[in-house]
C-alpha atoms as a PDB file:
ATOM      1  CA  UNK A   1      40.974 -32.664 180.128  1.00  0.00           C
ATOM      2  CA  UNK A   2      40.554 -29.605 181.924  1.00  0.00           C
ATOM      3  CA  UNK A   3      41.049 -25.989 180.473  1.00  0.00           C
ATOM      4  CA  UNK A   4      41.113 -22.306 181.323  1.00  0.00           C
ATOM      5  CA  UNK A   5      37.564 -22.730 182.358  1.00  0.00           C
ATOM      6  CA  UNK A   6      37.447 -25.144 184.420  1.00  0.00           C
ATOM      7  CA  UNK A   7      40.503 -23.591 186.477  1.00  0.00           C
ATOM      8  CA  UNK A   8      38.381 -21.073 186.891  1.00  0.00           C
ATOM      9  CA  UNK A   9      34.903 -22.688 188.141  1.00  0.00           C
ATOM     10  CA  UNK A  10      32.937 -23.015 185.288  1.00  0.00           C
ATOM     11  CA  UNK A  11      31.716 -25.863 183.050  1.00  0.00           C
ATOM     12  CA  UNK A  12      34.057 -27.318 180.537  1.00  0.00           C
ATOM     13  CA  UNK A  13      32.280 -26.852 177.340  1.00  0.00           C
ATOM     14  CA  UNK A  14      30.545 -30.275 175.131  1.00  0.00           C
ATOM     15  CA  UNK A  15      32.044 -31.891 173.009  1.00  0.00           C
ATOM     16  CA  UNK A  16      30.285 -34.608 170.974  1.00  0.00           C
ATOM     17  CA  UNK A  17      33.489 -37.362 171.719  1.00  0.00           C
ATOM     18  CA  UNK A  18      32.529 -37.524 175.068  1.00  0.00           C
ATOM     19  CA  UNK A  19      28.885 -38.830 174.467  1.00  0.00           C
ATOM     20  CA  UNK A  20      30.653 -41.761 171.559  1.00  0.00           C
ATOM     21  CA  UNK A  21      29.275 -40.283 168.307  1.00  0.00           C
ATOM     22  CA  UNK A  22      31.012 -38.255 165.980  1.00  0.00           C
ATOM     23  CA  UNK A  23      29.844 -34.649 165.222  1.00  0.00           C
ATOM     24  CA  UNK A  24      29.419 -35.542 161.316  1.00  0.00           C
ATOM     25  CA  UNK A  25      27.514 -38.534 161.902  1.00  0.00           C
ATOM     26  CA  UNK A  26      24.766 -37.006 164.132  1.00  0.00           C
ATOM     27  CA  UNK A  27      24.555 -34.305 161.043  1.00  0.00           C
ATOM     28  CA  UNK A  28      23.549 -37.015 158.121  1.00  0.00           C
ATOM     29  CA  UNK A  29      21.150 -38.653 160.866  1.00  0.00           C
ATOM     30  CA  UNK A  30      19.460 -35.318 161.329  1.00  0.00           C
ATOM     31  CA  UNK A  31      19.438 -34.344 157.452  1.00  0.00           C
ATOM     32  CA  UNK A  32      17.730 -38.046 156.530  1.00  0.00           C
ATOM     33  CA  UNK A  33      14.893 -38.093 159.317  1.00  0.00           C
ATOM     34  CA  UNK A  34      14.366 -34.495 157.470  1.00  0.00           C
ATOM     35  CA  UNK A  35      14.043 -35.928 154.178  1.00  0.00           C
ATOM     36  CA  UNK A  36      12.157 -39.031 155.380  1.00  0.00           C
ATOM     37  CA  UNK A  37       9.613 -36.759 157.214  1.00  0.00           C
ATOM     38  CA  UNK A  38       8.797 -34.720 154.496  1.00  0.00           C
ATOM     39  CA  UNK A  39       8.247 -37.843 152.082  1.00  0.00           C
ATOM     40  CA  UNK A  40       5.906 -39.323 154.639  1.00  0.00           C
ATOM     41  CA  UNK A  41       4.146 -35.622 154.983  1.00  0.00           C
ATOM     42  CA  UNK A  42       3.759 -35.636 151.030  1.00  0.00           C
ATOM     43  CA  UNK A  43       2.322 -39.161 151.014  1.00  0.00           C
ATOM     44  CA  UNK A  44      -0.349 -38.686 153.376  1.00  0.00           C
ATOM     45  CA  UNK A  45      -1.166 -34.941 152.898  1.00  0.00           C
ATOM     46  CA  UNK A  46      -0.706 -34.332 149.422  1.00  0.00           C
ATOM     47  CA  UNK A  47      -3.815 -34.926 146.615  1.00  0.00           C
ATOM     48  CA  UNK A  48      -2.557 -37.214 144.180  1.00  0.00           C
ATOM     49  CA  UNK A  49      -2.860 -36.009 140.598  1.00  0.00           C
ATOM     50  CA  UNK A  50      -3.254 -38.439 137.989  1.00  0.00           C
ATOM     51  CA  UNK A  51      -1.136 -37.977 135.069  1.00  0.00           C
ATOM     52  CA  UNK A  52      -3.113 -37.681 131.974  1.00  0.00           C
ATOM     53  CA  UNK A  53      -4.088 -40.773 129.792  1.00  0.00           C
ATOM     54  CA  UNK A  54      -2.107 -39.945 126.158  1.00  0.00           C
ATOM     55  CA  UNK A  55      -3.886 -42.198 123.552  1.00  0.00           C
ATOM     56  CA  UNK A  56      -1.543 -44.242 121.955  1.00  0.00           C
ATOM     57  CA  UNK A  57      -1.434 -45.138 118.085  1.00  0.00           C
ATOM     58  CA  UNK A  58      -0.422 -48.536 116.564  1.00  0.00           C
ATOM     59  CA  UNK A  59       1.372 -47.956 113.085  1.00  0.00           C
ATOM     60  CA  UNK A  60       0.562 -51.432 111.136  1.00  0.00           C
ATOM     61  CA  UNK A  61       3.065 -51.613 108.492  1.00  0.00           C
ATOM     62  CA  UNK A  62       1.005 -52.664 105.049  1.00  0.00           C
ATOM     63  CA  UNK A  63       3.152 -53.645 102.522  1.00  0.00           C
ATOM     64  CA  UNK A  64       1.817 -51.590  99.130  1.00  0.00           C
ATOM     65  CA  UNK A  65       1.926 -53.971  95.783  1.00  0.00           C
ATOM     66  CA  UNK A  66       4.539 -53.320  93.318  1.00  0.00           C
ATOM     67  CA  UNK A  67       3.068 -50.741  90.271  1.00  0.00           C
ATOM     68  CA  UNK A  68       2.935 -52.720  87.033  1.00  0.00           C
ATOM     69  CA  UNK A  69       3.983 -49.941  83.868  1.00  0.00           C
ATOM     70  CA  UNK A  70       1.200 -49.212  82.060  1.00  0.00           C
ATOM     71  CA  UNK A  71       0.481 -51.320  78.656  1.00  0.00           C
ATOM     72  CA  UNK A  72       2.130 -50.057  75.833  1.00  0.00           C
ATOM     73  CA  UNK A  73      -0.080 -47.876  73.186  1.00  0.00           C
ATOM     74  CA  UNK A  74      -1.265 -49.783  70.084  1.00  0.00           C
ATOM     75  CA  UNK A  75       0.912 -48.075  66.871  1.00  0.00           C
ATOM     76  CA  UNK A  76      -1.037 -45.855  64.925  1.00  0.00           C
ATOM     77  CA  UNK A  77      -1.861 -47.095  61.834  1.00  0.00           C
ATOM     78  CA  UNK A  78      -0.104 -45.943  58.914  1.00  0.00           C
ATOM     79  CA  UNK A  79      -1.395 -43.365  56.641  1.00  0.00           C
ATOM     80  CA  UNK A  80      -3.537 -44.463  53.692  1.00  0.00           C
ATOM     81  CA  UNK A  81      -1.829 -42.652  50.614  1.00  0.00           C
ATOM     82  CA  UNK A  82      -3.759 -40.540  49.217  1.00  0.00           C
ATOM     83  CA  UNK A  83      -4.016 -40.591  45.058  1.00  0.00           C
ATOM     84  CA  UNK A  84      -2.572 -37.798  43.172  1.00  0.00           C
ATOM     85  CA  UNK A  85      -4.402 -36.750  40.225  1.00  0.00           C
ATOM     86  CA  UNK A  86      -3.180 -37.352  36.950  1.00  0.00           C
ATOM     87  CA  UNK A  87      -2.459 -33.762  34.754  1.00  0.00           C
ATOM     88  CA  UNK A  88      -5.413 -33.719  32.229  1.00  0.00           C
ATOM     89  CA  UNK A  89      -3.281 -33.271  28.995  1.00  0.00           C
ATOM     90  CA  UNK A  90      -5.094 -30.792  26.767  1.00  0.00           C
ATOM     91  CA  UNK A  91      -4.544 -31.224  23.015  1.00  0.00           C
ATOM     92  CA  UNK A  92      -2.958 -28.729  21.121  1.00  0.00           C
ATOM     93  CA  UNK A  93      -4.832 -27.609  18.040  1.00  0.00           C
ATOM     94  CA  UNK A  94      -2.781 -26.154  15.363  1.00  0.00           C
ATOM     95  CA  UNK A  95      -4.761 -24.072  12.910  1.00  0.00           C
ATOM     96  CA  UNK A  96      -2.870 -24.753   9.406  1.00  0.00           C
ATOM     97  CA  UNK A  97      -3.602 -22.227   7.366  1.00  0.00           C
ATOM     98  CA  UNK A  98      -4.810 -23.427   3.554  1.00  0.00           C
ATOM     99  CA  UNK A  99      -1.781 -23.275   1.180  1.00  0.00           C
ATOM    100  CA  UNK A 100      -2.703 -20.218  -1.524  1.00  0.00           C
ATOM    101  CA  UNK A 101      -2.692 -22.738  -4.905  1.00  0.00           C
ATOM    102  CA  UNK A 102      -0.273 -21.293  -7.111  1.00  0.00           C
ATOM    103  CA  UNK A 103      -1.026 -19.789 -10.559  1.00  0.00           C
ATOM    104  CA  UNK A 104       1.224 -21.298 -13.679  1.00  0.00           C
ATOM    105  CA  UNK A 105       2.758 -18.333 -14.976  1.00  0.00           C
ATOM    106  CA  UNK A 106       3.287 -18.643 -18.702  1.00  0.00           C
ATOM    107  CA  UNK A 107       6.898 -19.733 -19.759  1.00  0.00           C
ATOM    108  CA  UNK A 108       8.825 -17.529 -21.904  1.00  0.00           C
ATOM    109  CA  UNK A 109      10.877 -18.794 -24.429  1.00  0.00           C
ATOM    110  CA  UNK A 110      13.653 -16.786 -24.578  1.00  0.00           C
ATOM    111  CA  UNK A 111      16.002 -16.964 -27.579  1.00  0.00           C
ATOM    112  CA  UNK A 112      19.758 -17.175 -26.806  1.00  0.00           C
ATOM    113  CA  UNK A 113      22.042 -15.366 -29.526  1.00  0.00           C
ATOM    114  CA  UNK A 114      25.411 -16.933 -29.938  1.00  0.00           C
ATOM    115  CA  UNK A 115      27.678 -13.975 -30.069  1.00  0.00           C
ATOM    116  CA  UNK A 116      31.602 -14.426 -30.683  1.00  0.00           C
ATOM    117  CA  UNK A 117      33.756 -12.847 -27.925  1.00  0.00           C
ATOM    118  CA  UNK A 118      35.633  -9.818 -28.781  1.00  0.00           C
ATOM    119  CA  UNK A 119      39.564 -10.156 -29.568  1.00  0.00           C
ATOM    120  CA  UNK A 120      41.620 -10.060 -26.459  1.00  0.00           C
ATOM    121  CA  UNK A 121      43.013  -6.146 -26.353  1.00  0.00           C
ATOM    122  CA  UNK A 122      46.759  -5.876 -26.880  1.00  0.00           C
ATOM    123  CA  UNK A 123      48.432  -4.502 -24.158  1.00  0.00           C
ATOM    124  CA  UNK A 124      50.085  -1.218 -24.510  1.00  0.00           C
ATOM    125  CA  UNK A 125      53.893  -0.980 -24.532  1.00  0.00           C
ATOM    126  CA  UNK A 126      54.883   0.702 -20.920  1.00  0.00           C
ATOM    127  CA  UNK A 127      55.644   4.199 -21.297  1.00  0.00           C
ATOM    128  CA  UNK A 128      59.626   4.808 -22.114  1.00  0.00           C
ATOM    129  CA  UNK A 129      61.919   5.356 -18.551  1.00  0.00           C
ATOM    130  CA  UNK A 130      62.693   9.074 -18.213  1.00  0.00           C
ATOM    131  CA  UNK A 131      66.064  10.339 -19.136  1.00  0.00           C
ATOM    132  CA  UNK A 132      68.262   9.948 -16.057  1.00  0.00           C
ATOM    133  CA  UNK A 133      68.330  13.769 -14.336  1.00  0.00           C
ATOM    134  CA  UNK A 134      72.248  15.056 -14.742  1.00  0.00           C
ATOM    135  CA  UNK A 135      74.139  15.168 -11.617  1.00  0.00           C
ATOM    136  CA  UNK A 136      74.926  18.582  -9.571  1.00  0.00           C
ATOM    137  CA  UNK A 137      77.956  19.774 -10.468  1.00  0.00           C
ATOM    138  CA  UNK A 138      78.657  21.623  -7.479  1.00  0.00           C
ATOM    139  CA  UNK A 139      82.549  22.291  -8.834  1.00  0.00           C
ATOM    140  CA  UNK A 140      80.887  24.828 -11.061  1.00  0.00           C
ATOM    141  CA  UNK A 141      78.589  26.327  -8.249  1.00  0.00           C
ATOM    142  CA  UNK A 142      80.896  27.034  -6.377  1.00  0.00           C
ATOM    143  CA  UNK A 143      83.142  28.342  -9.205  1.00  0.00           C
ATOM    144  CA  UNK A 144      80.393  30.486 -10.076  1.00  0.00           C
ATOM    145  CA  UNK A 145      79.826  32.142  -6.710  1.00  0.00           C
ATOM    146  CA  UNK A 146      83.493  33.832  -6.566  1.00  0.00           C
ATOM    147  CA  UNK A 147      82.763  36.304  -8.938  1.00  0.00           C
ATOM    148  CA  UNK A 148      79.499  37.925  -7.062  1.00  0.00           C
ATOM    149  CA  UNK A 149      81.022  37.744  -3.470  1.00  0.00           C
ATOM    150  CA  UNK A 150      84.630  39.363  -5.077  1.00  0.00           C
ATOM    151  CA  UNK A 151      82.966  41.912  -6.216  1.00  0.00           C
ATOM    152  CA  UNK A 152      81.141  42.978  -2.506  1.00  0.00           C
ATOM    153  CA  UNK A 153      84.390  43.418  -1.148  1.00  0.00           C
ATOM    154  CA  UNK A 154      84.958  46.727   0.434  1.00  0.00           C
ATOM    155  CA  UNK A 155      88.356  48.206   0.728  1.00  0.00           C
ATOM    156  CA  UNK A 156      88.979  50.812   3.404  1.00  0.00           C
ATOM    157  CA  UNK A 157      90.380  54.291   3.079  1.00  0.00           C
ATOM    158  CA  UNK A 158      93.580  52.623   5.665  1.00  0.00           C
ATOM    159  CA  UNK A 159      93.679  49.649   3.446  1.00  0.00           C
ATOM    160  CA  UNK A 160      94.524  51.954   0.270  1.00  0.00           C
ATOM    161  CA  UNK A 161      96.564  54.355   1.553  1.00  0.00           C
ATOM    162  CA  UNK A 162      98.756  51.453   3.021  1.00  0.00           C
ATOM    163  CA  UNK A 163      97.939  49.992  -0.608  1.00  0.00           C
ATOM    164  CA  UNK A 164      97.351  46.204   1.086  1.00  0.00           C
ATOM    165  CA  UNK A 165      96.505  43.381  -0.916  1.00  0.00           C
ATOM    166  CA  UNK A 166      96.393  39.535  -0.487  1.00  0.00           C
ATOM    167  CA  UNK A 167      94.052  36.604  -0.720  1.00  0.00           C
ATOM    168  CA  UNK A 168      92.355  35.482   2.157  1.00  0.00           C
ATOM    169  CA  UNK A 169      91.059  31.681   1.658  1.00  0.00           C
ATOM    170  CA  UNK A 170      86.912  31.751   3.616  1.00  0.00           C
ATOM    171  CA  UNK A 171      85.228  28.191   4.242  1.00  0.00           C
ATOM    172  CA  UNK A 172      81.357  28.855   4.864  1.00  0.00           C
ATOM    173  CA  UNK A 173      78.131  26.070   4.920  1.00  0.00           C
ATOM    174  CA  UNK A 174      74.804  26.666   3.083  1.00  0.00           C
ATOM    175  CA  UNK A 175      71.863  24.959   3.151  1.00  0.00           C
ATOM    176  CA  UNK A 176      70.059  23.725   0.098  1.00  0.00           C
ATOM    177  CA  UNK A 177      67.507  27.037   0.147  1.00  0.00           C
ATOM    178  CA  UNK A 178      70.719  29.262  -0.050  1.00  0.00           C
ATOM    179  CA  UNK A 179      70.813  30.125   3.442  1.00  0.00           C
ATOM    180  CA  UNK A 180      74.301  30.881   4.884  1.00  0.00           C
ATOM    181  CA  UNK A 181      74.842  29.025   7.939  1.00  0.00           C
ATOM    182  CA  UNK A 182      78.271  29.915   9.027  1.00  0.00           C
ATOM    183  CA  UNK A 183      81.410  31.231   7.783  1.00  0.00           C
ATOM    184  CA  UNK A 184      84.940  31.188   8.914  1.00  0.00           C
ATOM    185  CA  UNK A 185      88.801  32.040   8.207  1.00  0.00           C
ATOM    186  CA  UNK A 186      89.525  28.811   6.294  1.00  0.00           C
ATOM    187  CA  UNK A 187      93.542  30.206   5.355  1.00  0.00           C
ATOM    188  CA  UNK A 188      94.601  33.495   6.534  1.00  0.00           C
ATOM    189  CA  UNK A 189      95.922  36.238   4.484  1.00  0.00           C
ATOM    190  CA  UNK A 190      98.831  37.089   7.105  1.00  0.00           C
ATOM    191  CA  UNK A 191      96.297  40.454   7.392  1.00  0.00           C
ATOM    192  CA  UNK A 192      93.357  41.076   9.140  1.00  0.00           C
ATOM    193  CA  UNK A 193      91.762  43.790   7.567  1.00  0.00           C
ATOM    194  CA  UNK A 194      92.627  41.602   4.373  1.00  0.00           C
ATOM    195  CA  UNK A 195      90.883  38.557   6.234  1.00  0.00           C
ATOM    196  CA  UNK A 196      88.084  40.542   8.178  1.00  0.00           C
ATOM    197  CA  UNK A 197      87.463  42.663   4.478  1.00  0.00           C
ATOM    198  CA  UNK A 198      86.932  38.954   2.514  1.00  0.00           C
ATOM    199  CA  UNK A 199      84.510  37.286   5.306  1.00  0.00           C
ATOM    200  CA  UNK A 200      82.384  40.353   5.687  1.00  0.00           C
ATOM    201  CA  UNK A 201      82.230  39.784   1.725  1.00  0.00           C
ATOM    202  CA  UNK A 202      80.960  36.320   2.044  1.00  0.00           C
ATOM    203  CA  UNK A 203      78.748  37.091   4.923  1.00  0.00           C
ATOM    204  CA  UNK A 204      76.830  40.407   2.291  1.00  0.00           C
ATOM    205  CA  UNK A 205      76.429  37.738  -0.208  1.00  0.00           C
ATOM    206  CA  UNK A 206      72.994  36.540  -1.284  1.00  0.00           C
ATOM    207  CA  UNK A 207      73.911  32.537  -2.284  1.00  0.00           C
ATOM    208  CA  UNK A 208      71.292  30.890  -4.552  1.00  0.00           C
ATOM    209  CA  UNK A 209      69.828  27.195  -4.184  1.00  0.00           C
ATOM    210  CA  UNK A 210      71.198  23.865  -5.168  1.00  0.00           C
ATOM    211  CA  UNK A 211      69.230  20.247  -4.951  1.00  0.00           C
ATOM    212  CA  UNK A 212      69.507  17.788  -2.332  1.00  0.00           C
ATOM    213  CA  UNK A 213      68.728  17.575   1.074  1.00  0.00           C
ATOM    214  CA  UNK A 214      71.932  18.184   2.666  1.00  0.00           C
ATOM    215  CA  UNK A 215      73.603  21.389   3.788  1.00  0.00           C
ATOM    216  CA  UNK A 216      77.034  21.920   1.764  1.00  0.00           C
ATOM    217  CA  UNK A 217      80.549  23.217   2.837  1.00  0.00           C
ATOM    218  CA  UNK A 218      82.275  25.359   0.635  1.00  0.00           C
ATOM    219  CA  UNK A 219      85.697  27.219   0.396  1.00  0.00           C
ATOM    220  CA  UNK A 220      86.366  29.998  -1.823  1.00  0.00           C
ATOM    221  CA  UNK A 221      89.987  32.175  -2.012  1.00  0.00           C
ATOM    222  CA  UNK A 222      88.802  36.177  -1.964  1.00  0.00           C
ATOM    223  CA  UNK A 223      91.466  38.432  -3.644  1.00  0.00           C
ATOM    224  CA  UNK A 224      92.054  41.983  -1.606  1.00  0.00           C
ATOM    225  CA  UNK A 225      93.082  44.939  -4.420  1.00  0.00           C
ATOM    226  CA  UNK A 226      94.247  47.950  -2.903  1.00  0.00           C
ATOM    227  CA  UNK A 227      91.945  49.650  -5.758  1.00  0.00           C
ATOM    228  CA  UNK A 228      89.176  47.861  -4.896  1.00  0.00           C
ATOM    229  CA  UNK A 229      85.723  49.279  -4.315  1.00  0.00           C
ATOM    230  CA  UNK A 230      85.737  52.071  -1.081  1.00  0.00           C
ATOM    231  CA  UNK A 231      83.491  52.252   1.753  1.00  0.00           C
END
């Protein structure tokens, strides 16, 4: 085939076809006489250098015999008992002292008198039961007291002039020492300076003791004279 350059004179360029060898083929030919030229070069050039002798060791495997357990220890032998001593018993000596001998003492004969026993004492008759103490008449008490409180009663100057008169009827209580505890209108007059003239009466009076342990209640009438006794 012809190209540009041969048109124009020149020679056409190489190309490995032409000679009947491929261009990768003549490239793995060249390469291996390479490598075989440098092997030979190393062969006959080259010192050779011995690698170094390493001593070898051969392990024998020795079987070891099997450990037999030591003998057991003989048992101790047992313990020889040793003898306790008996307690020495000491004797106890009791000193006894000597009995003192007793002396005889003389016997006295003593002379027994058989004397008769008095009588037996009468007894004496019990004394004789007092006389029964007469009852409190308290009737007559209080009869007596009328007189003695009539004759505190004051009449006033208004009373006599209006010449009043009437009985005024006064309840009081008094203890058994004579003390007055209270006094009060028991039945009116229909007056009160006839009723105020016989409590104020009752109320000066001075009342004497009775027996018993019991405060009393009385009620006395008080008479009102127009000439009675004046403030």
């Amino acid at each position: 085939m012809l190209d540009g350059a041969t048109m124009n004179g020149g020679l056409p360029p190489w190309e490995p076809d032409e000679l009947g060898l491929p261009r990768a083929g003549l490239v793995s030919l060249a390469v291996i006489a390479v490598v075989f030229g440098g092997i030979y070069y190393a062969a006959t050039h080259m010192p050779h250098v011995q690698k170094p002798l390493v001593p070898t060791t051969i392990v024998h495997m020795v079987q070891l015999p099997k450990h037999k357990p030591p003998p057991p220890l003989p048992k101790p032998p047992p313990p020889v008992p040793v003898p306790v001593p008996k307690p020495i018993v000491h004797p106890i000596i009791q000193h006894v002292s000597p009995r003192p001998t007793k002396i005889p003492v003389p016997v006295k004969h003593v002379v027994i008198h058989h004397v008769k026993p008095p009588p037996p004492l009468k007894k004496p008759p019990p004394p004789p039961a007092p006389p029964p103490a007469p009852s409190f008449n308290f009737q007559s008490y209080a009869a007596g007291l009328r007189a003695p409180i009539q004759s505190l009663v004051h009449v006033s100057r208004a009373m006599r002039m209006l010449k009043l008169e009437g009985t005024a009827y006064i309840e009081f209580t008094l203890t058994p020492a004579g003390s007055l505890v209270s006094a009060s209108i028991y039945k009116s007059s229909g007056n009160p300076l006839i009723d105020k003239a016989a409590l104020a009466a009752v109320q000066r009076m001075h009342f004497p003791g009775f027996p018993g342990g019991s405060d009393k209640v009385f009620a006395l009438p008080i008479e009102i004279l127009p000439y009675g006794s004046d403030d």
